[in-house]
Protein backbone atom coordinates (compact mmCIF):
# COMPACT_ATOMS: atom_id res chain seq x y z
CA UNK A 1 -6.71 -5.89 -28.21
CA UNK A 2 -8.27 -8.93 -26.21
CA UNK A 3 -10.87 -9.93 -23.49
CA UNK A 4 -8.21 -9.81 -20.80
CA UNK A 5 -6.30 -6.49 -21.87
CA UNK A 6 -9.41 -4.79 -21.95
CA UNK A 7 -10.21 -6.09 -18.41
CA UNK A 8 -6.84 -5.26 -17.27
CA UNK A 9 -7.16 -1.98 -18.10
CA UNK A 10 -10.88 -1.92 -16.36
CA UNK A 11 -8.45 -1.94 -13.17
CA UNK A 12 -6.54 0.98 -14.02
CA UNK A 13 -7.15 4.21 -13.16
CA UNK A 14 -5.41 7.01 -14.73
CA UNK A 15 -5.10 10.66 -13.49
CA UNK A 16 -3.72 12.64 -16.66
CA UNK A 17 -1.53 15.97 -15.87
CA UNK A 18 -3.58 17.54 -18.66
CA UNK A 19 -7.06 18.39 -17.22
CA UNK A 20 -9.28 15.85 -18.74
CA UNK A 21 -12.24 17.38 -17.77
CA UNK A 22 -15.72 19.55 -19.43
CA UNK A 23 -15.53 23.04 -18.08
CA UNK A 24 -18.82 23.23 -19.22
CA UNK A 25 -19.86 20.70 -17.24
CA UNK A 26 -20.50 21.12 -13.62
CA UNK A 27 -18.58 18.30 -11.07
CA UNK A 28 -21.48 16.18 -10.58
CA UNK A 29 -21.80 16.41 -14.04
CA UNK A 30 -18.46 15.03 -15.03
CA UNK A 31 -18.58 12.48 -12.47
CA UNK A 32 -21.57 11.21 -14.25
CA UNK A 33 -21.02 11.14 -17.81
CA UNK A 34 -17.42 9.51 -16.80
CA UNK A 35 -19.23 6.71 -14.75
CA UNK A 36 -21.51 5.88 -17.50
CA UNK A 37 -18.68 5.21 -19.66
CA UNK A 38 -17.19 3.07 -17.55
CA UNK A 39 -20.67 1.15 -17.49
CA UNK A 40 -21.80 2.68 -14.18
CA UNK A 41 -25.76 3.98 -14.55
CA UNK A 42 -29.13 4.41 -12.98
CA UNK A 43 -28.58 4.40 -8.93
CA UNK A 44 -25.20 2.93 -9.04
CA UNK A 45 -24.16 6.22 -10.82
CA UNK A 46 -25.36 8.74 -8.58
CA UNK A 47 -24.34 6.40 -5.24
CA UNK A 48 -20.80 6.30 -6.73
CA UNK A 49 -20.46 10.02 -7.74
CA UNK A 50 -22.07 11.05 -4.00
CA UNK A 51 -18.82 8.96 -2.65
CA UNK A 52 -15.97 10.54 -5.01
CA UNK A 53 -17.82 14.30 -4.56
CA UNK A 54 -17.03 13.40 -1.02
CA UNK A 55 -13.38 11.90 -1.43
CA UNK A 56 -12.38 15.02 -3.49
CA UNK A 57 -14.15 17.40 -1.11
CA UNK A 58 -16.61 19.00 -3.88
CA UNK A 59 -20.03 18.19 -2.33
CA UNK A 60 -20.61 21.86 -1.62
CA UNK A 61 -19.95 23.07 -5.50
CA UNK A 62 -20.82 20.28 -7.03
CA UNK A 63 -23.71 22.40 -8.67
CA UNK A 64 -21.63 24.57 -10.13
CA UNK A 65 -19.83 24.60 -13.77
CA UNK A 66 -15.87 23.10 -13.37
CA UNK A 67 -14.58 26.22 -15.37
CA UNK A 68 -15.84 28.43 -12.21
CA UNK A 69 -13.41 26.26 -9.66
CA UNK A 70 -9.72 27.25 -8.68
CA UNK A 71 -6.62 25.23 -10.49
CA UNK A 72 -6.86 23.57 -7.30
CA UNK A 73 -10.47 22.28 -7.34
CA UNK A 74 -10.23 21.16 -11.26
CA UNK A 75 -7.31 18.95 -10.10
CA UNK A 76 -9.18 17.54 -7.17
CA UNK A 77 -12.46 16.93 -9.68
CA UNK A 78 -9.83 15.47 -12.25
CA UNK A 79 -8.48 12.88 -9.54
CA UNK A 80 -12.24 12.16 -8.78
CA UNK A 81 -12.78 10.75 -12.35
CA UNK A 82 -10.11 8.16 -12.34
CA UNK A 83 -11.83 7.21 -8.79
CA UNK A 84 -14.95 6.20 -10.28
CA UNK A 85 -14.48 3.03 -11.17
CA UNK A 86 -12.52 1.40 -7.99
CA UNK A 87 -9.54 1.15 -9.38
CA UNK A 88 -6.63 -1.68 -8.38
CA UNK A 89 -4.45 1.06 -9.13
CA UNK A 90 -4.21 4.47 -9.63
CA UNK A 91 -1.73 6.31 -11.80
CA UNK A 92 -1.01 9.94 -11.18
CA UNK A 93 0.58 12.29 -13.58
CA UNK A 94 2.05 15.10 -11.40
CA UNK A 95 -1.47 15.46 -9.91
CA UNK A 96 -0.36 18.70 -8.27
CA UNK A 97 1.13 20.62 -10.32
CA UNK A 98 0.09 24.86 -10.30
CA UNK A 99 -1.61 24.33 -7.14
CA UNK A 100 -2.26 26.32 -4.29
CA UNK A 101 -0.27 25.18 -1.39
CA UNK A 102 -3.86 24.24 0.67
CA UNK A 103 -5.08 22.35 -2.50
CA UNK A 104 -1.68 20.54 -2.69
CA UNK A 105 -2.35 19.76 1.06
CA UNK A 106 -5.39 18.30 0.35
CA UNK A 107 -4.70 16.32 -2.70
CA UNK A 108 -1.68 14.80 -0.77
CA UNK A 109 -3.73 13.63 1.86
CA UNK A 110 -6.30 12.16 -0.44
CA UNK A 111 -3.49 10.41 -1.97
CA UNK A 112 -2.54 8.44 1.68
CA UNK A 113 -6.06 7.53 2.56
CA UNK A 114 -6.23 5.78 -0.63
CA UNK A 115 -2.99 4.00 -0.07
CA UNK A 116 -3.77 3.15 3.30
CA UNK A 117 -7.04 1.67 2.32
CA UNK A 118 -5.06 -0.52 0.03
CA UNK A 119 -5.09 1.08 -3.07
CA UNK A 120 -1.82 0.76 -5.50
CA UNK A 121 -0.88 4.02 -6.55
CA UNK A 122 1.76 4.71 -9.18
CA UNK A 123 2.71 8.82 -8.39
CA UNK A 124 5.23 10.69 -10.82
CA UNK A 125 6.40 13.93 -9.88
CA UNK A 126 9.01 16.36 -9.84
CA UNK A 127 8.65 17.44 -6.06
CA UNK A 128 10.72 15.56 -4.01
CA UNK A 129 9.42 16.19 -0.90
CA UNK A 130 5.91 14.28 -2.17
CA UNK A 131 7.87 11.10 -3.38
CA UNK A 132 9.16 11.25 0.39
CA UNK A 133 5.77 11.89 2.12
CA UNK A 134 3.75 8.94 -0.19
CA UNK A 135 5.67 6.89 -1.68
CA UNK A 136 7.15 3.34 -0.35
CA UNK A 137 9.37 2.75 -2.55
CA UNK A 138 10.81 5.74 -5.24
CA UNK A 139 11.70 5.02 -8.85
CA UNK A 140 14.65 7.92 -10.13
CA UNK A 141 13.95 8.15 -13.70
CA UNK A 142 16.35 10.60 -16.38
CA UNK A 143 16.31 10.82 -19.54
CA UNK A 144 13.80 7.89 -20.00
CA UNK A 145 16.67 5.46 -18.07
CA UNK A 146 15.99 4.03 -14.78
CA UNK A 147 18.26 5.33 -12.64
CA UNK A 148 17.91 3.57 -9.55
CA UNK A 149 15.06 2.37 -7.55
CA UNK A 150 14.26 1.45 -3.57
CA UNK A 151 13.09 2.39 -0.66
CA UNK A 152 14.18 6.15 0.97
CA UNK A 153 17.07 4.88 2.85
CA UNK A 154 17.68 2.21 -0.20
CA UNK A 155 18.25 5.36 -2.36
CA UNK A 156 19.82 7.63 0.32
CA UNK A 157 22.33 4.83 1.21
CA UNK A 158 23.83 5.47 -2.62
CA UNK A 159 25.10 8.60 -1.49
CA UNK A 160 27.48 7.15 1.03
CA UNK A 161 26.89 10.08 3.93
CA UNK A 162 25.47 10.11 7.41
CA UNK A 163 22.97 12.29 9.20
CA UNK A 164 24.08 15.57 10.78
CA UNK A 165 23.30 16.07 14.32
CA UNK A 166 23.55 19.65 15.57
CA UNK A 167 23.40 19.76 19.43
CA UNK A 168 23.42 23.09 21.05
CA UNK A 169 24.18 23.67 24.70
CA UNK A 170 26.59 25.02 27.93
CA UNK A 171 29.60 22.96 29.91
CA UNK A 172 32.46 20.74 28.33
CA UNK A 173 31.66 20.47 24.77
CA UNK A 174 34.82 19.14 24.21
CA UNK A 175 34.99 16.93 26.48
CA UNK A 176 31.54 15.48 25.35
CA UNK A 177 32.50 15.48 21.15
CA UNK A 178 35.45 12.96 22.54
CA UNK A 179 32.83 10.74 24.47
CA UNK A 180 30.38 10.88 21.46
CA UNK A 181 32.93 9.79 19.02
CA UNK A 182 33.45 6.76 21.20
CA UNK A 183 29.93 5.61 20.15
CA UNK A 184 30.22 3.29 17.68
CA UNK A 185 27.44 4.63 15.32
CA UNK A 186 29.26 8.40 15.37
CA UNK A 187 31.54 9.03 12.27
CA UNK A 188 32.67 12.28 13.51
CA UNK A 189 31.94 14.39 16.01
CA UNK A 190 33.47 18.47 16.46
CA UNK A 191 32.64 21.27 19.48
CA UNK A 192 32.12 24.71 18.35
CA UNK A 193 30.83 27.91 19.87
CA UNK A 194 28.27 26.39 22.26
CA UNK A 195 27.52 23.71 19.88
CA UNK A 196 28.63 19.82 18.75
CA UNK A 197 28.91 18.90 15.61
CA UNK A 198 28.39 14.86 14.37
CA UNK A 199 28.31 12.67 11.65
CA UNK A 200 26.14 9.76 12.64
CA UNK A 201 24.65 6.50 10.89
CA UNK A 202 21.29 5.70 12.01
CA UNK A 203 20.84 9.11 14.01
CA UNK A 204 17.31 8.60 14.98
CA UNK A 205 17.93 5.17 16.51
CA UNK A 206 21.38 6.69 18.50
CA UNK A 207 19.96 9.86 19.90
CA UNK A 208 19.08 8.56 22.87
CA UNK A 209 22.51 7.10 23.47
CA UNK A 210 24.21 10.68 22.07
CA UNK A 211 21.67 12.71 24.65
CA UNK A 212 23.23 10.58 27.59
CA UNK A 213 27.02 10.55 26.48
CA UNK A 214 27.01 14.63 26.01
CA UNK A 215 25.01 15.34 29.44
CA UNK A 216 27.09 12.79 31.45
CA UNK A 217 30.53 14.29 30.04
CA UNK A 218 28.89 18.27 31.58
CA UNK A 219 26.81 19.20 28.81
CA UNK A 220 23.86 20.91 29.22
CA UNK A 221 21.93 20.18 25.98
CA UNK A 222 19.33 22.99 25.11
CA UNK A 223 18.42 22.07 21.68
CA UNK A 224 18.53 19.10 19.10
CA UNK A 225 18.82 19.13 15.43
CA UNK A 226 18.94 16.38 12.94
CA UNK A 227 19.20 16.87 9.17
CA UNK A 228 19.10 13.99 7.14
CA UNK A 229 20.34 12.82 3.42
CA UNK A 230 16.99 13.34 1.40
CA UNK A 231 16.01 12.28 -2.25
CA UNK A 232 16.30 15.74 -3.97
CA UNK A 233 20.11 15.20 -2.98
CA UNK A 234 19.69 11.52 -4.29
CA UNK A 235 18.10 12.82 -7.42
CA UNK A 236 21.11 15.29 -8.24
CA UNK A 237 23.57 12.39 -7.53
CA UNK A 238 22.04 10.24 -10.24
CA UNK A 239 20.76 12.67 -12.94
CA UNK A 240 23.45 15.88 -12.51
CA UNK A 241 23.15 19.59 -11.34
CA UNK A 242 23.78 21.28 -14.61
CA UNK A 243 20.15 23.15 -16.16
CA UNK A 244 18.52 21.24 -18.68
CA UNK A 245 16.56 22.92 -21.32
């Protein structure tokens, strides 16, 4: 180990998905002992420990002992200790995991405050739907392997489809699938039972345009659905669909 691993590391903070906390201990307590050891004391310390109770939402309990708090609240108080220090970047281990759904909520949105206040954060997890919400750019890992890496529509474009648009309404549907398929962004487009089916690259950007086309070939449009490729569908591209052990 050298000078400048050791201060590399000094600008790492790491979030375990073990608790690494004292249930003993009460959160102000924790905070404390875990500031000192990274070399913060006297007023410094309690300053710094006010500000994280506050970022993890703990000021009102932060009397009490950590092994009284919900699964939620011990997450929230284990985030808070790799906060201490000011990290350049933040690692989280599947920082939700066993949560309530509020708690996830809240951990979530402690998680984009900190990245839009310019904090790196390196987030691993399992739930899709978080990698979506936080993350600029997605890493697919299996097995140990990278599997691919990019932004959303980086890692959606693998999959080779389109977005669905589901367009419900009264008047010539047919007429109006045969006008939207004349739009160069729409794949394929269908009329069903008081509905119109399409295919379309880029939906959100061609609504507008689709909107128009139906309602000036008699279409009456009463309702609007778009369902996009997302990354759980990515994820089960690149790593398989069969149970693992």
């Amino acid at each position: 180990m050298t000078t400048k691993s050791v201060a590399a590391k000094s600008a790492i903070g790491f979030v375990p998905q073990d608790l690494a906390i004292y249930p003993d201990l009460t959160a102000r307590e924790n905070l404390s002992f875990f500031a000192r050891l990274y070399g913060i004391s006297g007023k410094q310390n309690r300053s710094r420990v006010g500000e994280v109770l506050k970022i993890i939402g703990l000021e009102e309990r932060a009397g009490d002992q950590a092994k009284t708090y919900s699964g939620g609240m011990k997450r929230r108080l284990n985030i808070g200790i790799g906060l201490l220090h000011s990290p350049s970047l933040l690692i989280l281990d599947e920082p939700t995991v066993g949560v309530d759904p509020q708690s996830r909520n809240a951990i979530l949105e402690s998680v984009e405050q900190l990245g839009e206040q310019g904090m790196a954060v390196l987030y691993t997890t399992h739930y899709m739907e978080e990698a979506e919400r936080l993350c600029d750019r997605v890493g697919i890992i299996d097995r140990g392997e990278l599997k691919a890496e990019g932004t959303r529509a980086e890692l959606v474009a693998l999959l080779g489809e389109y977005d669905k648009v589901h367009l419900t309404g009264s008047g010539a549907l047919e007429a109006a699938a045969v006008a939207c398929a004349r739009i160069g962004a729409v794949h394929a487009a269908s009329a069903g039972d008081g509905s119109i089916e399409l295919l379309v690259e880029g939906a959100s950007a061609v609504l507008p345009e689709i909107l128009t086309t139906a309602g000036g070939a008699g279409v009456s449009v009463h309702g609007v659905e778009v369902e996009e490729p997302n990354l759980e569908a990515v994820f089960l591209h690149l790593t398989g669909r069969a149970l693992r052990d």
